[in-house]
PDB file of N, CA and C in Angstrom:
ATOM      1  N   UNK A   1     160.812 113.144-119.253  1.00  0.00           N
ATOM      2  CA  UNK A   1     162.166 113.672-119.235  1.00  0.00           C
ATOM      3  C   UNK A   1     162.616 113.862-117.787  1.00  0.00           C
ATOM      4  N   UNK A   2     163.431 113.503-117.332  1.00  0.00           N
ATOM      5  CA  UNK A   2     164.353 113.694-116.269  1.00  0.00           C
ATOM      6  C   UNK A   2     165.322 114.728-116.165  1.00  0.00           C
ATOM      7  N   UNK A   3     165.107 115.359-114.840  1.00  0.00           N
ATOM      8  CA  UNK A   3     165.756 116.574-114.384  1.00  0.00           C
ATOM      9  C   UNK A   3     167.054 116.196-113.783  1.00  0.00           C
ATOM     10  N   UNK A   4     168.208 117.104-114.124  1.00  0.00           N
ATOM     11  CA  UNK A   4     169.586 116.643-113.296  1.00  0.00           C
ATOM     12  C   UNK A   4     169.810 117.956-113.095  1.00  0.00           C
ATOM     13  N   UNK A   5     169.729 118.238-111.639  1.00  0.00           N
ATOM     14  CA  UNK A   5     170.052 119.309-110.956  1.00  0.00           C
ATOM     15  C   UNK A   5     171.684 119.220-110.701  1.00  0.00           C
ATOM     16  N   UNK A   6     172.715 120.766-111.277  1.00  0.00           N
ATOM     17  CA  UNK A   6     174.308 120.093-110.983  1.00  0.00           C
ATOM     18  C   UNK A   6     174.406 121.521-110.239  1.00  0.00           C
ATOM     19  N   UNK A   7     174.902 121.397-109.120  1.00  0.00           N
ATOM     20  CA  UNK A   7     176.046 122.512-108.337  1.00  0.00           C
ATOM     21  C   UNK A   7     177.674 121.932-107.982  1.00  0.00           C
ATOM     22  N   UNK A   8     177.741 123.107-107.526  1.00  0.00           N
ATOM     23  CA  UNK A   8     179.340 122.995-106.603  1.00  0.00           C
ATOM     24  C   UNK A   8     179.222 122.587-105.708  1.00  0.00           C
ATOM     25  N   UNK A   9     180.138 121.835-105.312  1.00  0.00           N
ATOM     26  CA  UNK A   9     180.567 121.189-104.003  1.00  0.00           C
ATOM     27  C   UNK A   9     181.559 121.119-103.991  1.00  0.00           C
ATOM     28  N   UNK A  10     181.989 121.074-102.726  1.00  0.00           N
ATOM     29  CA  UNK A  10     183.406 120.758-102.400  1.00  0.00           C
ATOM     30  C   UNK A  10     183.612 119.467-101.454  1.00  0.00           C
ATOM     31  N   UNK A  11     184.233 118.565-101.956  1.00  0.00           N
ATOM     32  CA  UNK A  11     184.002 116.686-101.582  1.00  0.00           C
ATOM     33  C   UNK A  11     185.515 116.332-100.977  1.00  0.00           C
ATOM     34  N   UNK A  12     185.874 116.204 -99.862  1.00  0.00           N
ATOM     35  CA  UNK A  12     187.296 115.856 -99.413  1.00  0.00           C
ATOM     36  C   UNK A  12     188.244 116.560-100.152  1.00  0.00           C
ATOM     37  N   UNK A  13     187.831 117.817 -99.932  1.00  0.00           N
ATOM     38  CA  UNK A  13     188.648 118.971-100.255  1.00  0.00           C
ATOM     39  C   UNK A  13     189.056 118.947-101.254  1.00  0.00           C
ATOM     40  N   UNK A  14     188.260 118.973-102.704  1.00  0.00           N
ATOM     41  CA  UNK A  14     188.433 119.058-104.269  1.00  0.00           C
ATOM     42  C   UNK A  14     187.148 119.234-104.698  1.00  0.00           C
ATOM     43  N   UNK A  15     187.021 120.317-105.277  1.00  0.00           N
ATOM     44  CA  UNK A  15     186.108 120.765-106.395  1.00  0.00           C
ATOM     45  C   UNK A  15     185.411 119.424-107.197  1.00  0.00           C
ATOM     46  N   UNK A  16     184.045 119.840-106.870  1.00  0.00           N
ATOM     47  CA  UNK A  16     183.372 118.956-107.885  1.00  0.00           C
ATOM     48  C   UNK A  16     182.069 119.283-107.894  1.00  0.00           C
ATOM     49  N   UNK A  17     181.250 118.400-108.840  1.00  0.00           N
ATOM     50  CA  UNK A  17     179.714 118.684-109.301  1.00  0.00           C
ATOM     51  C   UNK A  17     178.942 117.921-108.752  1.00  0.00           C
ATOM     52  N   UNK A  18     178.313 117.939-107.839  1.00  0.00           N
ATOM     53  CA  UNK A  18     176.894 117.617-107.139  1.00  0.00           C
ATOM     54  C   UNK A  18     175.615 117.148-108.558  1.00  0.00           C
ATOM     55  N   UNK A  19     175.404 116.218-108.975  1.00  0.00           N
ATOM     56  CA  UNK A  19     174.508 115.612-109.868  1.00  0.00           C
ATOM     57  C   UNK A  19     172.995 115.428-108.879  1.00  0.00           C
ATOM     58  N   UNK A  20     171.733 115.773-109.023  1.00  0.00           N
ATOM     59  CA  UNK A  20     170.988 115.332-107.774  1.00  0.00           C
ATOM     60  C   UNK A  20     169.817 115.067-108.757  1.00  0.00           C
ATOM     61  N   UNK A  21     169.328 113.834-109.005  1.00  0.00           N
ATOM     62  CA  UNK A  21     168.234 113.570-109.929  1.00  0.00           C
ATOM     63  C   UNK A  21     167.423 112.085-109.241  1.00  0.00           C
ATOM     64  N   UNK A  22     166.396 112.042-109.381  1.00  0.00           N
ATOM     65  CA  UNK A  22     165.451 111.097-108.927  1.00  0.00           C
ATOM     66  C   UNK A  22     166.405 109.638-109.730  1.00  0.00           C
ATOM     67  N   UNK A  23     165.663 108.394-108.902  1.00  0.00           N
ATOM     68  CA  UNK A  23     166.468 107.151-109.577  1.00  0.00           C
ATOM     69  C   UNK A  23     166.134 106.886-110.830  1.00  0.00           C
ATOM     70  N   UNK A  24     167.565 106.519-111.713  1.00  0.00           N
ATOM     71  CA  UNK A  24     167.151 106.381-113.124  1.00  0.00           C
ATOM     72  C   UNK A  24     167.859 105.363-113.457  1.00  0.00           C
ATOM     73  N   UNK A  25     167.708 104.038-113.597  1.00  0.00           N
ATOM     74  CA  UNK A  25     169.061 103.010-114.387  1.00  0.00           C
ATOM     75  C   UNK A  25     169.681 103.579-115.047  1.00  0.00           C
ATOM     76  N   UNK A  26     168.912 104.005-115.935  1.00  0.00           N
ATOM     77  CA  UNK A  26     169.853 104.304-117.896  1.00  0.00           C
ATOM     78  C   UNK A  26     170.640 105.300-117.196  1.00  0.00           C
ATOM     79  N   UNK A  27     169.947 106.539-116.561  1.00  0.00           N
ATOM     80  CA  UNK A  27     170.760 107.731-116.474  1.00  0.00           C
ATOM     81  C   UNK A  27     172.345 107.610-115.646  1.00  0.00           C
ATOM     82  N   UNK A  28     172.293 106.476-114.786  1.00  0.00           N
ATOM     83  CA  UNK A  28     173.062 106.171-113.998  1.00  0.00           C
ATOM     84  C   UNK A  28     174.156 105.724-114.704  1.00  0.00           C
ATOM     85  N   UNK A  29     173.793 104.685-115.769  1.00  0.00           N
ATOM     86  CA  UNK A  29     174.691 103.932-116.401  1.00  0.00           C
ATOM     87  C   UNK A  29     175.437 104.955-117.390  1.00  0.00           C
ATOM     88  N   UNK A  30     174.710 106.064-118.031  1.00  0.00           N
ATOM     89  CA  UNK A  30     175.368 107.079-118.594  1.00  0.00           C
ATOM     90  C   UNK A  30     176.506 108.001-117.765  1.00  0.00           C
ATOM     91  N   UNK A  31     175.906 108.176-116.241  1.00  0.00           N
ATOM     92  CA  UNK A  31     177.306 108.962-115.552  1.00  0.00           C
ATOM     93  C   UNK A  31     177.735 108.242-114.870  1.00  0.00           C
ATOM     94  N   UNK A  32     178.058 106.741-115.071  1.00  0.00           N
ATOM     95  CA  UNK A  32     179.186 105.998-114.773  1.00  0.00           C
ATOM     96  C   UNK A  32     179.906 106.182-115.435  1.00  0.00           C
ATOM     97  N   UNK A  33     179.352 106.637-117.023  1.00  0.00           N
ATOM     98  CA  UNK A  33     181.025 106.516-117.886  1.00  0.00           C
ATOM     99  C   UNK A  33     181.666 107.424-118.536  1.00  0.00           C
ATOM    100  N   UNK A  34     181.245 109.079-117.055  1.00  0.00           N
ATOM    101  CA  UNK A  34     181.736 110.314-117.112  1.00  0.00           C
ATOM    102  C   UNK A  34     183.519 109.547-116.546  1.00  0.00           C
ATOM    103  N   UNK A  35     184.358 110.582-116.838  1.00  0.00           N
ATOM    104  CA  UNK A  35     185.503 110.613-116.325  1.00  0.00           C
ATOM    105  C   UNK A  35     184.983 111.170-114.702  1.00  0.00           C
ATOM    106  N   UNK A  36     185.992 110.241-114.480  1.00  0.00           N
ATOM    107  CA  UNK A  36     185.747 110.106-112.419  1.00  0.00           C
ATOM    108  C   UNK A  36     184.858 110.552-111.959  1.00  0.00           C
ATOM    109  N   UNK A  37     183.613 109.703-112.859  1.00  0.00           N
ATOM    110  CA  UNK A  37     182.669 110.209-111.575  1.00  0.00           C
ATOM    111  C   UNK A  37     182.654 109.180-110.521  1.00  0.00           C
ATOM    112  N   UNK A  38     181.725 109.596-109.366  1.00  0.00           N
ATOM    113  CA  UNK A  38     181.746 108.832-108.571  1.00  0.00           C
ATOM    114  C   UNK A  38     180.597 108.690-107.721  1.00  0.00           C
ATOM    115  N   UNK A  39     180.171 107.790-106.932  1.00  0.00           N
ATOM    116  CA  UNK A  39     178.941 108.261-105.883  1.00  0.00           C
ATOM    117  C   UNK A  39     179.950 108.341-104.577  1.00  0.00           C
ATOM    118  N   UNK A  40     178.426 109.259-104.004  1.00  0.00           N
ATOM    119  CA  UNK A  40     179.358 109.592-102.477  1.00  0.00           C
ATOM    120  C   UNK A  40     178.816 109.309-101.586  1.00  0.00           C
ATOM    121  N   UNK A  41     178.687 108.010-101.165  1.00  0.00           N
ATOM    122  CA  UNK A  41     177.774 107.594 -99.540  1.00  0.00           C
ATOM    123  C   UNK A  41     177.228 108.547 -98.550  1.00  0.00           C
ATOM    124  N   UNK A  42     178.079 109.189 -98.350  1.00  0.00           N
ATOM    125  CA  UNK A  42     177.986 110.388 -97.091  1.00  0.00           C
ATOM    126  C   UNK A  42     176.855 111.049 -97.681  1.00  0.00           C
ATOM    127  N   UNK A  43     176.872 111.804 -98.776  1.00  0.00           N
ATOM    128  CA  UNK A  43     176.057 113.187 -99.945  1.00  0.00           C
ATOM    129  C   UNK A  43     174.720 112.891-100.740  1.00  0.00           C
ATOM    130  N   UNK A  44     175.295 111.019-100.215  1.00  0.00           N
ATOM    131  CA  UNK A  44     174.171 110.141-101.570  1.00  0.00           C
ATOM    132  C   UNK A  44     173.985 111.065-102.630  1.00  0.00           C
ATOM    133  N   UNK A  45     174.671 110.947-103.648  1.00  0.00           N
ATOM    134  CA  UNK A  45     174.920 111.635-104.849  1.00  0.00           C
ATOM    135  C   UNK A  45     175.782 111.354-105.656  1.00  0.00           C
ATOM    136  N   UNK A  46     175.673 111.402-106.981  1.00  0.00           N
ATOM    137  CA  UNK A  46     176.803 111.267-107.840  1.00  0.00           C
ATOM    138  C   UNK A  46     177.789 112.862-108.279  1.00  0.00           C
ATOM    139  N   UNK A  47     178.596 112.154-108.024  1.00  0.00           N
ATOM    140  CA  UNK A  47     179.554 113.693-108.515  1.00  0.00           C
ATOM    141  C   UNK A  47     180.518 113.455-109.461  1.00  0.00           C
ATOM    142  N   UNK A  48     180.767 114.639-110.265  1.00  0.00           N
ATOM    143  CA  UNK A  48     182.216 114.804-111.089  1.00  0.00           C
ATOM    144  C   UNK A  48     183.196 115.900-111.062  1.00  0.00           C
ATOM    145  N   UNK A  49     184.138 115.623-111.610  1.00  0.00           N
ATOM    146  CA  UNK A  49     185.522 116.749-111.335  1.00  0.00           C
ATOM    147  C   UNK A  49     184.258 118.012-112.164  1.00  0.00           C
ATOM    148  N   UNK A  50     184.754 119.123-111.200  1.00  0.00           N
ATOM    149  CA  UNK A  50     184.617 120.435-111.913  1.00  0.00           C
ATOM    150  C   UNK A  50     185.163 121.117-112.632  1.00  0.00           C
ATOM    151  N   UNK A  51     184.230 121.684-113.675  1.00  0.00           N
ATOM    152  CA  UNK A  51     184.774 122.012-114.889  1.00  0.00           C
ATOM    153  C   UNK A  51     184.130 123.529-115.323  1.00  0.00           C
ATOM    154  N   UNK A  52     184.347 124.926-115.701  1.00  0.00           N
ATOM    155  CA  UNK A  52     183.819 125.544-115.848  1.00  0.00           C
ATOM    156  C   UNK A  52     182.842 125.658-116.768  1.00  0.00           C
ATOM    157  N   UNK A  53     183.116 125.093-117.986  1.00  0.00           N
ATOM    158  CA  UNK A  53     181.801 124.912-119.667  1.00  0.00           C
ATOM    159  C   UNK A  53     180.868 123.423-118.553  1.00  0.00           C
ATOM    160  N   UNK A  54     180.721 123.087-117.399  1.00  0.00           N
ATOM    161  CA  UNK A  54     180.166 122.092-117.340  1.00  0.00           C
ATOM    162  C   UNK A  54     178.743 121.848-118.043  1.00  0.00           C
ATOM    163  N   UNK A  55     177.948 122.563-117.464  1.00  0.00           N
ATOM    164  CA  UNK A  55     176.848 122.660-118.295  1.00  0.00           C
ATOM    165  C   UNK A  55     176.447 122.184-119.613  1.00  0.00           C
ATOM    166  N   UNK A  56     177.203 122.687-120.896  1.00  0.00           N
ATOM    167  CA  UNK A  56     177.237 122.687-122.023  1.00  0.00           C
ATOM    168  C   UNK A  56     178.120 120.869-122.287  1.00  0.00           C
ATOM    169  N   UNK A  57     178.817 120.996-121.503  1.00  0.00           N
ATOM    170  CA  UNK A  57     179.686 119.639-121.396  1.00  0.00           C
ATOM    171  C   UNK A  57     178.881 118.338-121.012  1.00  0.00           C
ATOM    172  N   UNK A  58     178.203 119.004-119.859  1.00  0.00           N
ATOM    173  CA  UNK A  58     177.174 118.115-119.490  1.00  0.00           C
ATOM    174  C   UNK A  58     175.947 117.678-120.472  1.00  0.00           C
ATOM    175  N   UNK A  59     175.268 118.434-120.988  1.00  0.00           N
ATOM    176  CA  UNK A  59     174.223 119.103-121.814  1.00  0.00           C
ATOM    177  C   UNK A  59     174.930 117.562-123.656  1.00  0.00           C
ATOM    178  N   UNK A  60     175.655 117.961-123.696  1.00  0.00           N
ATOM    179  CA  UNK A  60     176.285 116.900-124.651  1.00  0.00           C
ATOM    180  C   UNK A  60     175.966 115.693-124.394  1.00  0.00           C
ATOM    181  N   UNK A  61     176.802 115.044-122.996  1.00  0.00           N
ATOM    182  CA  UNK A  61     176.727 114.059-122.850  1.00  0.00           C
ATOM    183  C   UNK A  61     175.694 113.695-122.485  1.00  0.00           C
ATOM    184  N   UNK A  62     174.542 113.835-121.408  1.00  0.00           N
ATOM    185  CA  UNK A  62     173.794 113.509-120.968  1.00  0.00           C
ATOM    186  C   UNK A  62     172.186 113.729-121.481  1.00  0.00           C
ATOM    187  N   UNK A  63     172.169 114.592-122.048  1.00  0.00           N
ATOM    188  CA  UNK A  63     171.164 115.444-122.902  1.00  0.00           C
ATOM    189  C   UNK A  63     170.647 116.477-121.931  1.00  0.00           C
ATOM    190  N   UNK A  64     169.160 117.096-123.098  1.00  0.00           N
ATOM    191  CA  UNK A  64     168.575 118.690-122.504  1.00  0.00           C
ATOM    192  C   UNK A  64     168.082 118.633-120.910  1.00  0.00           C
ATOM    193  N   UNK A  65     168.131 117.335-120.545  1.00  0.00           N
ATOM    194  CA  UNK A  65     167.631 117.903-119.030  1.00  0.00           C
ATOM    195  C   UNK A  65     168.918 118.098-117.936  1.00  0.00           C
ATOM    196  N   UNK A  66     169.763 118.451-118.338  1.00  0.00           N
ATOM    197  CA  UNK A  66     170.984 118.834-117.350  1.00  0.00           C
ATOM    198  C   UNK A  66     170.490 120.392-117.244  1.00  0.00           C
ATOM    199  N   UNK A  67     170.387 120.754-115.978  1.00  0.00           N
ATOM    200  CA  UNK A  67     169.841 122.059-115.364  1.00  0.00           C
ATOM    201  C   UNK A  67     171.317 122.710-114.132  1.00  0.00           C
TER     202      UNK A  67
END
């Protein structure tokens, strides 16, 4: 099982979620097809718009290892 560590960040001045998990194809291909996510060259990281239920939101889509 794979760990996805999510915080706050703040990315060119807009709120968003810091995703930080070891390399995974599948997992990748799953938060490509979050709404806007994105990777961030600079952060090397994938991020998404912030959302307060993220967790639980996350936890849905991605499954139990969203931390």
């Amino acid at each position: 099982m794979k760990t996805i560590n999510v915080s706050p960040i703040i990315h060119r001045n807009k709120k968003r979620l810091q995703l930080l998990f070891d390399f995974d194809a599948g997992l990748i291909e799953k938060i490509k097809k979050l709404p806007d996510s994105k990777w961030s060259s600079t952060k090397k990281c994938w991020h998404i718009p912030y959302q307060e239920n993220y967790l639980t939101d996350l936890q849905s889509k991605l499954g139990k290892e969203v931390q």
